[in-house]
Protein backbone atom coordinates (compact mmCIF):
# COMPACT_ATOMS: atom_id res chain seq x y z
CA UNK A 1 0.00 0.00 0.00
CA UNK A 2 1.71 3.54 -0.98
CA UNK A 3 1.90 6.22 1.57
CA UNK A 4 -0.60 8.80 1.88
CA UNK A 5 1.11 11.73 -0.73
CA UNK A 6 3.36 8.84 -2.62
CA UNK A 7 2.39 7.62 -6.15
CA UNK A 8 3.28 3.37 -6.49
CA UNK A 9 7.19 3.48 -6.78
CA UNK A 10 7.70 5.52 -4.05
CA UNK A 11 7.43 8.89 -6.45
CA UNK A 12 5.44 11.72 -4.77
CA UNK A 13 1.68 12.41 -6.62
CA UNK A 14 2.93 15.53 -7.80
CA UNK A 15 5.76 14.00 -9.61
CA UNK A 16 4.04 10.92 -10.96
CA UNK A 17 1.16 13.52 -12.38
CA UNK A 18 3.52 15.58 -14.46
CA UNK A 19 5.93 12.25 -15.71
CA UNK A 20 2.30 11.03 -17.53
CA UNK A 21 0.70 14.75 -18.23
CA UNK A 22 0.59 14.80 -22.17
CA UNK A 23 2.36 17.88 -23.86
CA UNK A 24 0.77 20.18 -24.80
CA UNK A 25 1.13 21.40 -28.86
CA UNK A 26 -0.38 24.46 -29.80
CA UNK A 27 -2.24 23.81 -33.41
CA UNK A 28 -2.52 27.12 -35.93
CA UNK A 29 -5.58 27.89 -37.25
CA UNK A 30 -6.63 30.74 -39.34
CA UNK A 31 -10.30 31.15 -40.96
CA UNK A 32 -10.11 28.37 -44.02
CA UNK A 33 -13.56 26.94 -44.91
CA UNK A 34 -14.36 24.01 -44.21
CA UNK A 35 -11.42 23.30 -42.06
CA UNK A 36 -11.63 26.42 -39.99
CA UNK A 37 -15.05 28.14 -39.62
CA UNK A 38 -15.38 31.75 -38.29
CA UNK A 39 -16.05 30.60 -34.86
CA UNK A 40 -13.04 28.09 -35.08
CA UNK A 41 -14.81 24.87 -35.49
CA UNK A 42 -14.48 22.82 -38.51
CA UNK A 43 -12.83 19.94 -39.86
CA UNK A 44 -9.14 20.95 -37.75
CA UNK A 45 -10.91 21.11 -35.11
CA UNK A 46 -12.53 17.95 -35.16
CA UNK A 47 -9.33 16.26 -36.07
CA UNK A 48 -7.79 17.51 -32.82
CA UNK A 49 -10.70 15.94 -30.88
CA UNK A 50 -9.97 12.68 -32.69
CA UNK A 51 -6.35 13.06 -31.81
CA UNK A 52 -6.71 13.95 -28.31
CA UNK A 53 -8.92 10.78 -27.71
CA UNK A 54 -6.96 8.36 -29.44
CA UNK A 55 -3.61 8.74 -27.65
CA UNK A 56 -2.66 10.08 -24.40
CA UNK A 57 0.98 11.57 -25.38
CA UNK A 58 -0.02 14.85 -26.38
CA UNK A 59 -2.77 17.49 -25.60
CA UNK A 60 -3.67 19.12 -29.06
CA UNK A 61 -5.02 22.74 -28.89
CA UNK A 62 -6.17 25.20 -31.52
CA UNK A 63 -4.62 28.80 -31.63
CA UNK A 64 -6.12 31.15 -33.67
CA UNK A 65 -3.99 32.94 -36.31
CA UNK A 66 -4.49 34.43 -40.00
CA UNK A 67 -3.67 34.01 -43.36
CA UNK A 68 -1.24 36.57 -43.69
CA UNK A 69 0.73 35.96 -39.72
CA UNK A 70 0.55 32.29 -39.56
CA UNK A 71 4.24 32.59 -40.69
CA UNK A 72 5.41 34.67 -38.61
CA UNK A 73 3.65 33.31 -35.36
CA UNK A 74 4.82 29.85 -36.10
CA UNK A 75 8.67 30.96 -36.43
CA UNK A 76 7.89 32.28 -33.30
CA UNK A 77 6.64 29.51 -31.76
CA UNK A 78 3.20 30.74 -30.63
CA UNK A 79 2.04 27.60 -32.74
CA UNK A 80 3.78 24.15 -33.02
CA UNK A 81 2.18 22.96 -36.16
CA UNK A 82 -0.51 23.54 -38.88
CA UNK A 83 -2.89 21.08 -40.38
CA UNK A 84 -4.40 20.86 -43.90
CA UNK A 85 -1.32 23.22 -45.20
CA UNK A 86 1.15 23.09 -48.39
CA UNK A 87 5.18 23.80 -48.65
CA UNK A 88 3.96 25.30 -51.62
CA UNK A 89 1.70 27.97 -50.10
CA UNK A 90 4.25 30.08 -48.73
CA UNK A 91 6.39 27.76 -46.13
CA UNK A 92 9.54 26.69 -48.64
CA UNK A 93 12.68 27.60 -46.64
CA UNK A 94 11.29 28.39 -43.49
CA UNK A 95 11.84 25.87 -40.28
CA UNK A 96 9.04 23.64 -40.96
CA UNK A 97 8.58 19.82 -42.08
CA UNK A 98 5.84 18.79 -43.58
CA UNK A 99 3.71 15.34 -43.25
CA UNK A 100 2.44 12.98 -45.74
CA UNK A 101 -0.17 13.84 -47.84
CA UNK A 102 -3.19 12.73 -46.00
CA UNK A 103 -5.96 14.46 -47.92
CA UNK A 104 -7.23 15.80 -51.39
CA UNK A 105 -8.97 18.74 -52.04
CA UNK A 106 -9.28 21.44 -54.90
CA UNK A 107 -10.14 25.08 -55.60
CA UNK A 108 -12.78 25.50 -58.35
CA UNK A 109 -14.73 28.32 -60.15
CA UNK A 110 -18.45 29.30 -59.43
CA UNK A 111 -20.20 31.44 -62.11
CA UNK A 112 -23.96 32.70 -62.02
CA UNK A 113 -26.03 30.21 -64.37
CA UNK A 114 -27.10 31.62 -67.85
CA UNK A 115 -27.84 31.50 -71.45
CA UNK A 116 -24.77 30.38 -72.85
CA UNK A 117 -22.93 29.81 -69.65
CA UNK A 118 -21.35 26.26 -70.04
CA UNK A 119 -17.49 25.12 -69.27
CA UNK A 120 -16.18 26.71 -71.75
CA UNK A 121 -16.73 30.15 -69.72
CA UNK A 122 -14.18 29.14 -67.32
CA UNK A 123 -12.00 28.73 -69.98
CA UNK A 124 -10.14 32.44 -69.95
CA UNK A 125 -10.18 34.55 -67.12
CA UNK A 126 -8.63 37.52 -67.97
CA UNK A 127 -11.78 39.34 -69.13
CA UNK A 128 -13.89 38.40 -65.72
CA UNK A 129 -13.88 39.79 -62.30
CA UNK A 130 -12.80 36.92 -59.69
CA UNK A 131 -13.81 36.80 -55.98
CA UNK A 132 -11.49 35.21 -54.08
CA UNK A 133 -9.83 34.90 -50.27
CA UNK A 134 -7.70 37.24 -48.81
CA UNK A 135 -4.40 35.58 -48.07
CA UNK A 136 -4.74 32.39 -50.40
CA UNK A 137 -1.86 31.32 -53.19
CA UNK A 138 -3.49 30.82 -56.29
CA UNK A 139 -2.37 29.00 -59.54
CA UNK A 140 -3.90 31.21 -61.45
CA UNK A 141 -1.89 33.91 -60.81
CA UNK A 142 1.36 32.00 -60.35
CA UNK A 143 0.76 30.86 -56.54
CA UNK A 144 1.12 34.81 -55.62
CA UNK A 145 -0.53 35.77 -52.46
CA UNK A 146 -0.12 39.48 -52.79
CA UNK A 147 -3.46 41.35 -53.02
CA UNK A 148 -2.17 44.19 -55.18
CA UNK A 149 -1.05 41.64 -57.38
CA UNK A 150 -4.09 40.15 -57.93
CA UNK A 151 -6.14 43.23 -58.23
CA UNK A 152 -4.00 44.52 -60.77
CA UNK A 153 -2.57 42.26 -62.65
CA UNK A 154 -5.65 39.11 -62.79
CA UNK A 155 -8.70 41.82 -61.93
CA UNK A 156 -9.19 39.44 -58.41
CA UNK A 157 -10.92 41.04 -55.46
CA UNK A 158 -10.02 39.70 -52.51
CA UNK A 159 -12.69 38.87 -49.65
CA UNK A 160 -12.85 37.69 -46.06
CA UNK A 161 -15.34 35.02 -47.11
CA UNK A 162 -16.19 32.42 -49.12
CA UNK A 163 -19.62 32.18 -48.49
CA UNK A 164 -19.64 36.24 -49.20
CA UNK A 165 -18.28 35.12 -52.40
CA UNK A 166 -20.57 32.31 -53.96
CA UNK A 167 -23.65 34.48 -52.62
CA UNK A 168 -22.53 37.43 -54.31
CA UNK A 169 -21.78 35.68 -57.68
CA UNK A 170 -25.03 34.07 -57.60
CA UNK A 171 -26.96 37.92 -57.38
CA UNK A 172 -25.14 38.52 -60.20
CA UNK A 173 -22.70 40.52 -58.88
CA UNK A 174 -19.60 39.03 -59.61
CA UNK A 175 -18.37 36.94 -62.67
CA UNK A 176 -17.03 34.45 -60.70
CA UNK A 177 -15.57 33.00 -57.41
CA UNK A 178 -12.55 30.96 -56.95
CA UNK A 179 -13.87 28.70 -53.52
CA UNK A 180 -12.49 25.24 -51.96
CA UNK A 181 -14.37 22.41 -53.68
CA UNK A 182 -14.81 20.80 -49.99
CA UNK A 183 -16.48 24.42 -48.41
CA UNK A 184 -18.42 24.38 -51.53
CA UNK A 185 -19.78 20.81 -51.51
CA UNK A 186 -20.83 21.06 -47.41
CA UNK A 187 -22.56 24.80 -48.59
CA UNK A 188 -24.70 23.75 -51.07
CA UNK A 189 -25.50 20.99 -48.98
CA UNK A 190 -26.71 23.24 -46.23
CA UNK A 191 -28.02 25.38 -48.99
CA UNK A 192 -29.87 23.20 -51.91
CA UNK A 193 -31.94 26.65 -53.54
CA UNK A 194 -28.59 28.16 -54.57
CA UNK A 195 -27.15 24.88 -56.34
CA UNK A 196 -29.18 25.51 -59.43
CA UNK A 197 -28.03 29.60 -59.76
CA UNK A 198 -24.16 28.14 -59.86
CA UNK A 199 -22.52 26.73 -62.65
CA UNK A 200 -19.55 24.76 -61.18
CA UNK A 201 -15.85 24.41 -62.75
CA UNK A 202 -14.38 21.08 -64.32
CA UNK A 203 -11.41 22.74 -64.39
CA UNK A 204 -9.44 23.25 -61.22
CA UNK A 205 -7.37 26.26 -60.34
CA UNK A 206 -5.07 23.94 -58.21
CA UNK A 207 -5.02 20.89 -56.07
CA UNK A 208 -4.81 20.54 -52.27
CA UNK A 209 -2.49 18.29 -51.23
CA UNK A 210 -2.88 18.46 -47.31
CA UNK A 211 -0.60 17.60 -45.24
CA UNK A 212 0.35 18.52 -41.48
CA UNK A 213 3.74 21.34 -41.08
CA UNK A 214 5.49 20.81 -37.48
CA UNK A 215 7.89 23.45 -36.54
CA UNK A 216 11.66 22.24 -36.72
CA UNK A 217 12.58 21.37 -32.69
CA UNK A 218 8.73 21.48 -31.87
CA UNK A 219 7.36 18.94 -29.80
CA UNK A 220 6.16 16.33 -31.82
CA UNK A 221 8.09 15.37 -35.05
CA UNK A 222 7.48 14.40 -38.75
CA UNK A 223 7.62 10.84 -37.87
CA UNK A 224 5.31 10.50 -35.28
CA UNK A 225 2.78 12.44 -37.61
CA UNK A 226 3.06 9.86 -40.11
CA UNK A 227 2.27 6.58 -37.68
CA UNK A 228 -0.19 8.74 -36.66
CA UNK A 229 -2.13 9.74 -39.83
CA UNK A 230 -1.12 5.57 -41.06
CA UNK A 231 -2.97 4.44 -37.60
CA UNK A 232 -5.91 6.35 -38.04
CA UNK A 233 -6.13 5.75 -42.33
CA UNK A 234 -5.83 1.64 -41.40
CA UNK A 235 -9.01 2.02 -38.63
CA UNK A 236 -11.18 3.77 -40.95
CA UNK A 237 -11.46 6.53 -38.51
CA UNK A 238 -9.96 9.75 -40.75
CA UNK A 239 -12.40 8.29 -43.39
CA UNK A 240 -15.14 8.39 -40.98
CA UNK A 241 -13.97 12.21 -40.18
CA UNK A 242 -14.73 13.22 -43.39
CA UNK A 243 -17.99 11.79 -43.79
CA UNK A 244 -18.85 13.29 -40.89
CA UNK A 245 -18.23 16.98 -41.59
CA UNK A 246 -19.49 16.55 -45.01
CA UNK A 247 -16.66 16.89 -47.19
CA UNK A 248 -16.71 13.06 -48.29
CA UNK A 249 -19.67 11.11 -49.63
């Protein structure tokens, strides 16, 4: 029997708590339809959850950032790592590593059904106006995140919202929106009298290849991502994720 204040092994309670407390790892997250909503929820969020119940190692928590200072903030270490993210949207030669690829997505064009609106309207942009996200790379404009860039050079206005975006090129008052085929799939869902005002792109502007960025010397590694994201692919359960928040059939 272990005496009153000492943990089995003769370790005080204090000191047996903190040996077995998980670490905590501070999670970026900046507004990104569907996998950060405006109130923070979404699919990141959800994947913590998962996380956080599945293994007892590590206490995932979201931080809030944005598009433009998520670099910044995790060279600083206010954040440890940042799901559903790309090398190629800004990250190449900074101190970050970067997962597998452990989901597909795309960014697609909306325009306002018409006479004589078919896919062939999507095929040049130059003489359209284009809603799109403030803070996003886009193909399109040769993965360039800079606003007055886009204005400029590919007539793009850049918005705080995708939702903003598809509404407002469904009244007519845009040409077209550039949106995340995954935000766009769960909206019309939730919203079935605007499917038939859109007119949806086979072409893609690029594809999302999402995988998780730790911060170089961070607390958890690369590695342990991977056996991770492997577990959880095997069980069915990231599968089961998606279903879930809508962006998988």
């Amino acid at each position: 029997m272990a005496l009153a204040g000492m943990a089995a092994g003769g370790l005080p309670c204090s000191a047996a708590a903190s040996a077995t407390a998980p670490v905590t790892v501070k999670v970026g997250a900046y507004e990104f339809p569907p996998y950060v909503t405006e109130s923070g929820g979404g699919v990141t969020q959800a994947l913590l959850d998962l996380l956080n119940g599945e293994q007892t190692d590590f206490r995932f928590e979201l931080v809030r950032t944005s598009p433009q200072r998520r670099y910044e903030d995790m060279e600083r270490g206010r954040f440890d790592m940042i799901a559903f993210e790309s090398l190629a949207w800004g990250w190449k030669g900074r101190s970050v590593e970067a997962s597998r690829v452990f989901l597909r997505d795309a960014e697609v064009f909306v325009a306002k059904t018409g006479p004589g609106v078919d896919q062939s309207y999507f095929d040049r942009l130059d003489d359209k106006t284009i809603l799109g996200r403030l803070g996003y790379h886009y193909a399109f404009a040769g993965m360039t995140a800079d606003p007055e860039i886009l204005e400029k050079r590919f007539n793009t206005r850049l918005t705080v919202t995708h939702e903003g975006n598809v509404r407002s090129v469904a009244a007519g008052r845009a040409a077209l929106a550039i949106v995340t085929r995954s935000f766009l799939t769960k909206f019309l869902k939730a919203n079935p009298d605007t499917a038939p005002l859109l007119l949806v792109s086979d072409r893609t502007d690029q594809i999302y290849e999402h995988t998780v960025l730790v911060r170089s010397g961070g607390p958890v590694g690369v590695a342990w991502m991977n056996d991770t994201l492997d577990r959880l692919e095997r069980s069915g359960a990231l599968q089961a994720l998606w279903v879930r928040q809508g962006i998988a059939p």
